[in-house]
Protein backbone atom coordinates (compact mmCIF):
# COMPACT_ATOMS: atom_id res chain seq x y z
CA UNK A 1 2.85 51.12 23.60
CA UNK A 2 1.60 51.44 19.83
CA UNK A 3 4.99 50.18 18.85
CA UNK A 4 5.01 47.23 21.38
CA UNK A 5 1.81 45.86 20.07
CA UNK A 6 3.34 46.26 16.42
CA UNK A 7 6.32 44.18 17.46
CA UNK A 8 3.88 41.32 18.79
CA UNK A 9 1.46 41.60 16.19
CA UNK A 10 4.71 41.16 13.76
CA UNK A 11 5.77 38.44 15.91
CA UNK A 12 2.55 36.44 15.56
CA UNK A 13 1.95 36.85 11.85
CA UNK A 14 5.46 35.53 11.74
CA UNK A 15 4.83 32.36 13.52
CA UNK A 16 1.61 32.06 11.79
CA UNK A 17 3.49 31.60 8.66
CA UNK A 18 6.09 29.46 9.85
CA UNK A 19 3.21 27.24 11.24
CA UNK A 20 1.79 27.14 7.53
CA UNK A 21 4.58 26.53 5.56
CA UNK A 22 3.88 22.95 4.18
CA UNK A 23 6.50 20.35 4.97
CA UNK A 24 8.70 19.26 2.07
CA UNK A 25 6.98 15.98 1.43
CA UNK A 26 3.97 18.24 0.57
CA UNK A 27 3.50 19.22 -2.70
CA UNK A 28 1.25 22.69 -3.02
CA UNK A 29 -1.44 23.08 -5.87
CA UNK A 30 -4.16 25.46 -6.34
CA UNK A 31 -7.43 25.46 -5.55
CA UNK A 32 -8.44 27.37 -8.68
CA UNK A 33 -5.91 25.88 -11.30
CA UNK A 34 -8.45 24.00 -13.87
CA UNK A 35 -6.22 20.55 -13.94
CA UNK A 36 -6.06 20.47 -10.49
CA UNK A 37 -6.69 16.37 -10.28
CA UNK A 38 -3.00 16.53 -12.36
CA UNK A 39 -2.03 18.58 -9.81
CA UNK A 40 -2.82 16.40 -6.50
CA UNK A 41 -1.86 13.52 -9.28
CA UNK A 42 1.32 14.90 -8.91
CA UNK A 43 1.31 15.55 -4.96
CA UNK A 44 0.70 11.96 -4.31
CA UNK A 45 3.84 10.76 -6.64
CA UNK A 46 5.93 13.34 -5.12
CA UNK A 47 5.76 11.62 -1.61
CA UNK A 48 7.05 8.21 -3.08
CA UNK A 49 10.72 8.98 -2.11
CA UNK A 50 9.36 10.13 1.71
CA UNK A 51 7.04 6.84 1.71
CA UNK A 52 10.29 4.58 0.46
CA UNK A 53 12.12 5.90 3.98
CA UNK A 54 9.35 6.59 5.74
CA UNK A 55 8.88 10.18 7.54
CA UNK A 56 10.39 10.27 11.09
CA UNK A 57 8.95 13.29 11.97
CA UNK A 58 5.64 12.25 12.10
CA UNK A 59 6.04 8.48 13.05
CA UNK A 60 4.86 6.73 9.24
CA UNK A 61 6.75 3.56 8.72
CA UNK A 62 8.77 3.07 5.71
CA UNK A 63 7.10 1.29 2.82
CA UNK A 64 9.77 -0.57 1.60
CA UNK A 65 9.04 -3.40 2.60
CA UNK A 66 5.63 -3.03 2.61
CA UNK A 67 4.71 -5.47 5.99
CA UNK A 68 2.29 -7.53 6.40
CA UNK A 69 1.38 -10.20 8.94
CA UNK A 70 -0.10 -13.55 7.78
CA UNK A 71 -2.19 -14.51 4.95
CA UNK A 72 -3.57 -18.39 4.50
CA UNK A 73 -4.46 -20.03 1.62
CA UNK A 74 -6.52 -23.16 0.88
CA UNK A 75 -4.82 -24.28 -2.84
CA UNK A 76 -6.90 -28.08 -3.42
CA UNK A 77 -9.88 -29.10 -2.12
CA UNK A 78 -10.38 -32.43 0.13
CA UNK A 79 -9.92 -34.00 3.23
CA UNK A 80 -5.84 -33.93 2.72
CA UNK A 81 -5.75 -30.61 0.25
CA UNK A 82 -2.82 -28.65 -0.34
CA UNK A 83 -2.64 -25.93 2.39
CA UNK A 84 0.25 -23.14 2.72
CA UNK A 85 0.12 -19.83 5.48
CA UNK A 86 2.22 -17.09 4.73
CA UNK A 87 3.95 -15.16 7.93
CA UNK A 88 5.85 -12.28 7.70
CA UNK A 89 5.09 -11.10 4.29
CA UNK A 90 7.11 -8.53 2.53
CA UNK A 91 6.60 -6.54 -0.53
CA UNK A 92 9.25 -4.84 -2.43
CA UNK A 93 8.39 -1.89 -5.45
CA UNK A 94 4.75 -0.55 -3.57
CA UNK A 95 6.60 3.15 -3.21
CA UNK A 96 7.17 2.64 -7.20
CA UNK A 97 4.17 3.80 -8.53
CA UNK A 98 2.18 6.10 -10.81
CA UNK A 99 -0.96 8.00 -10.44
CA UNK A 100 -2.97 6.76 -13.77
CA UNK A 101 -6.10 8.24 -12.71
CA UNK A 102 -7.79 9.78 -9.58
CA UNK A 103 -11.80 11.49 -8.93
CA UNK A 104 -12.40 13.34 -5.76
CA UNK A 105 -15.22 12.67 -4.16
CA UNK A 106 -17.69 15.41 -4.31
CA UNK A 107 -20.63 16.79 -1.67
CA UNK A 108 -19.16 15.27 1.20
CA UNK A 109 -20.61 11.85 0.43
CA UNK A 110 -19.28 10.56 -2.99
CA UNK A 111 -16.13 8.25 -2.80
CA UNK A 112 -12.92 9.41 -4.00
CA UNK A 113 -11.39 6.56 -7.03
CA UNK A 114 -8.15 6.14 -8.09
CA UNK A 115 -5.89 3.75 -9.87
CA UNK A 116 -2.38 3.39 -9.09
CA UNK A 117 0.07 1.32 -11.08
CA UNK A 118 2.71 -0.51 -10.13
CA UNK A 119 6.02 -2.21 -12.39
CA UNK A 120 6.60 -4.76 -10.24
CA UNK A 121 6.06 -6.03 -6.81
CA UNK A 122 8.17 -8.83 -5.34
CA UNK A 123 7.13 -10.51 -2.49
CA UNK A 124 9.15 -12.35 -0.01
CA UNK A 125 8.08 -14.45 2.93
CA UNK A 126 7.77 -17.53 5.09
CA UNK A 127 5.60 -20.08 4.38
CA UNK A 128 4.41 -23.58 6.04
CA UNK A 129 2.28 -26.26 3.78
CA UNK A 130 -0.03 -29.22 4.97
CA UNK A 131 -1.91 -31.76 2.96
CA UNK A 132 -1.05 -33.40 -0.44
CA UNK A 133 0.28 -32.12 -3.49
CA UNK A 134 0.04 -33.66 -7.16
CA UNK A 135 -0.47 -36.95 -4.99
CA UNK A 136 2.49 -36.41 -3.29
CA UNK A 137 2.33 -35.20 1.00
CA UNK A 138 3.68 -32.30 0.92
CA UNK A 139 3.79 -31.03 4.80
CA UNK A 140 6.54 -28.83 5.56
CA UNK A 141 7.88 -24.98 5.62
CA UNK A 142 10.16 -22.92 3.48
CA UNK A 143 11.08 -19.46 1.94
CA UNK A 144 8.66 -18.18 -0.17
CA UNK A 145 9.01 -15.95 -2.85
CA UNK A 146 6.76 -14.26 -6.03
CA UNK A 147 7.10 -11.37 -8.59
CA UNK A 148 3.82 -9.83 -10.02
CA UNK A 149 4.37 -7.69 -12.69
CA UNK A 150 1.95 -5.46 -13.79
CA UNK A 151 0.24 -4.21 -11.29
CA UNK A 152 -2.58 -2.45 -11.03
CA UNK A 153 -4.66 -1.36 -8.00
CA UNK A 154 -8.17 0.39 -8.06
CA UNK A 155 -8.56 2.19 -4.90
CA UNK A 156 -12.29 3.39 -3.93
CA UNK A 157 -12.77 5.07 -0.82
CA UNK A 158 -14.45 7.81 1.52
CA UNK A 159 -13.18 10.72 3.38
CA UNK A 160 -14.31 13.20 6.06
CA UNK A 161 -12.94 16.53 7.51
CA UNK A 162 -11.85 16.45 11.08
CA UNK A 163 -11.47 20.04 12.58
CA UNK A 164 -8.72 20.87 10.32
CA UNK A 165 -7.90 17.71 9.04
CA UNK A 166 -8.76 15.19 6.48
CA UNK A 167 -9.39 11.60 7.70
CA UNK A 168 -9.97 8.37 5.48
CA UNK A 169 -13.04 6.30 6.62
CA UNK A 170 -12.77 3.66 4.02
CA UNK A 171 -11.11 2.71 1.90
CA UNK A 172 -11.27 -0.79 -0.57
CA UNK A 173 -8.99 -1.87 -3.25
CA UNK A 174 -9.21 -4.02 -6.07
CA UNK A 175 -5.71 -5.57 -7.65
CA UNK A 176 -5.61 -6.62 -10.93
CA UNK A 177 -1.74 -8.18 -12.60
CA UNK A 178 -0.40 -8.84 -15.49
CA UNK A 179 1.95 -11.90 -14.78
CA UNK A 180 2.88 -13.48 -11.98
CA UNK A 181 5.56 -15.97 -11.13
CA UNK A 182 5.70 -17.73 -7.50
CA UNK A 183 8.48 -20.35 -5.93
CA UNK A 184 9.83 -21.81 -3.02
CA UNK A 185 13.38 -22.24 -1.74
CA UNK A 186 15.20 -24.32 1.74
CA UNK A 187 11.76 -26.35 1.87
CA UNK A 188 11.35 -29.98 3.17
CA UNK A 189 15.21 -30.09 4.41
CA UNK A 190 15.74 -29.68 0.32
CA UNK A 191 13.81 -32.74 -0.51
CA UNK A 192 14.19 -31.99 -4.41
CA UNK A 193 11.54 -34.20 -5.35
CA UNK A 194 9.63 -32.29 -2.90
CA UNK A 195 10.81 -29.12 -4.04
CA UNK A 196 10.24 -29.62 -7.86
CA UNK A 197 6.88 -31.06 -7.74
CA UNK A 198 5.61 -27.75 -5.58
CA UNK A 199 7.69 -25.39 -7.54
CA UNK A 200 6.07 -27.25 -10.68
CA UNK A 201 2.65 -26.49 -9.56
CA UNK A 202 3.05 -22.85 -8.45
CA UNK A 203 4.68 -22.41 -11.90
CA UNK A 204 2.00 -23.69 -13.74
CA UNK A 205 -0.40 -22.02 -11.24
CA UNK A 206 0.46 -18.82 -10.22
CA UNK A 207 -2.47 -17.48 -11.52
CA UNK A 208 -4.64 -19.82 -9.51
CA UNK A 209 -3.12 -18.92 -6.02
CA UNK A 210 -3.20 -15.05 -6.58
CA UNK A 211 -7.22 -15.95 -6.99
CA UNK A 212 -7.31 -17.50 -4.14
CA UNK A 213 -4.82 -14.92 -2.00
CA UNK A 214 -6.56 -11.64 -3.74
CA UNK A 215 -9.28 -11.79 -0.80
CA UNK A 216 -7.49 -11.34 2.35
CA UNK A 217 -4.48 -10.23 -0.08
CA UNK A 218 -6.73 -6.94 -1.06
CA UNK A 219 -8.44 -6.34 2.09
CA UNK A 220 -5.17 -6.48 4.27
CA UNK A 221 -3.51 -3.71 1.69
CA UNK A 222 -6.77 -1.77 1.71
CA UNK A 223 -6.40 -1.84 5.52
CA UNK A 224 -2.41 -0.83 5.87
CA UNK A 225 -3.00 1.81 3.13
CA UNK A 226 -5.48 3.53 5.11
CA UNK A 227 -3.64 3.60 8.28
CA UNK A 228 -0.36 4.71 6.65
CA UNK A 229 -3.18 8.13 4.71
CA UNK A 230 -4.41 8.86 7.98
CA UNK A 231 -1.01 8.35 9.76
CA UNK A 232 0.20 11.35 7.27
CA UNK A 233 -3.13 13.14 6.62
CA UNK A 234 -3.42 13.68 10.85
CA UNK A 235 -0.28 15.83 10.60
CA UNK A 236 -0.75 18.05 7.58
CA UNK A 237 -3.76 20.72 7.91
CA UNK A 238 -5.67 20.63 4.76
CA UNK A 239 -5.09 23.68 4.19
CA UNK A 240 -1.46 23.43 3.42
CA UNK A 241 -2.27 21.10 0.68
CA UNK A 242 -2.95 24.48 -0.94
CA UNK A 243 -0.44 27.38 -1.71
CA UNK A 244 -3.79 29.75 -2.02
């Protein structure tokens, strides 16, 4: 009998452990180690290869492209200004980035900051325009494309603990670039007057737009962020972001 209850006992502390081990996209620090904000740093850059593909396992969408549904800008002002919407956005480079800084939160009620940097982001999508532009109508739909390099994003947010898991409650983000460049391509059945005066003027404003996208721009990446934390942070125990 004494040696049948060893057998289970061994048996359980066996699955115990194999119910602990962290999965490979989960780099271990320690809870004790005195840089441990390098550490999670660290953790967070580690999953960029496992965000890139995405993680069948537990159901998290790849990040390349980074999706996102519509975003609507009004460019000039006026009964006939210069509108474009943006549908099925795409953005290349987001699983290319570097942990510059990061603060936990501390007694359960501070936010958690971090800023993230980013080489370069291209963005592809489709776009349709209404209104005039540089005196010229300029109704009509196209490809859409932009580059921002430079990229930095400022993420401030809130967590809680969940039984056994960590959950995001919040979570805002501020984007700040360096340069940006923005065109259009297989617009107004390749009008090229068409096409040069509204590449002209998202040349020489590319600056201007991002201002006027970084609203809905920030809050819809603050939004798909968050789902895609939680998304991973529901399947990992805290614990096992810990080896001790």
């Amino acid at each position: 009998m004494l040696k049948y209850l060893t057998i289970v006992a061994a048996v359980m502390q066996l699955t115990y452990l194999a119910q602990a081990e962290a999965p490979e996209y989960i780099r271990q620090c320690r809870r004790n180690d005195p840089k441990i904000l390098d550490c999670l740093s660290k953790a967070v850059e580690h999953l960029r290869p496992y965000l890139a593909k995405g993680i069948a396992e537990i159901e998290l969408p790849p990040v390349e492209p980074f999706k996102m549904d519509s975003l609507a800008l009004q460019l000039t002002d006026g009964p006939q200004g210069y509108k474009i919407t943006l549908k099925n956005v795409e953005a290349f480079g987001a699983s290319n980035f570097e942990v510059k800084s990061l603060k936990l939160g501390v007694n359960g009620g501070e936010p958690f900051k971090a800023r993230i940097i980013m080489p370069k982001l291209k963005i592809e999508a489709k776009y349709t325009s209404s209104g005039t532009l540089l005196i010229i109508p300029a109704s009509g739909g196209g490809d859409f494309h932009a580059t921002f390099d430079g990229v930095t994003a400022d993420l401030t947010g809130k967590t809680s603990l969940r039984g056994k898991y960590l959950h995001v409650d919040a979570l805002s983000l501020v984007l700040d670039v360096d340069k940006v460049n923005m065109s259009i391509s297989r617009a107004f059945n390749n009008n090229r007057i068409l096409l040069e005066a509204t590449n002209l003027f998202l040349r020489d404003n590319s600056m201007i737009v991002l201002e006027a996208m970084q609203p809905q721009l920030q809050k819809k990446l603050a939004t798909e962020f968050g789902k895609l934390a939680n998304q991973l942070l529901k399947n990992v125990p805290v614990e096992q972001f810990y080896e001790d």
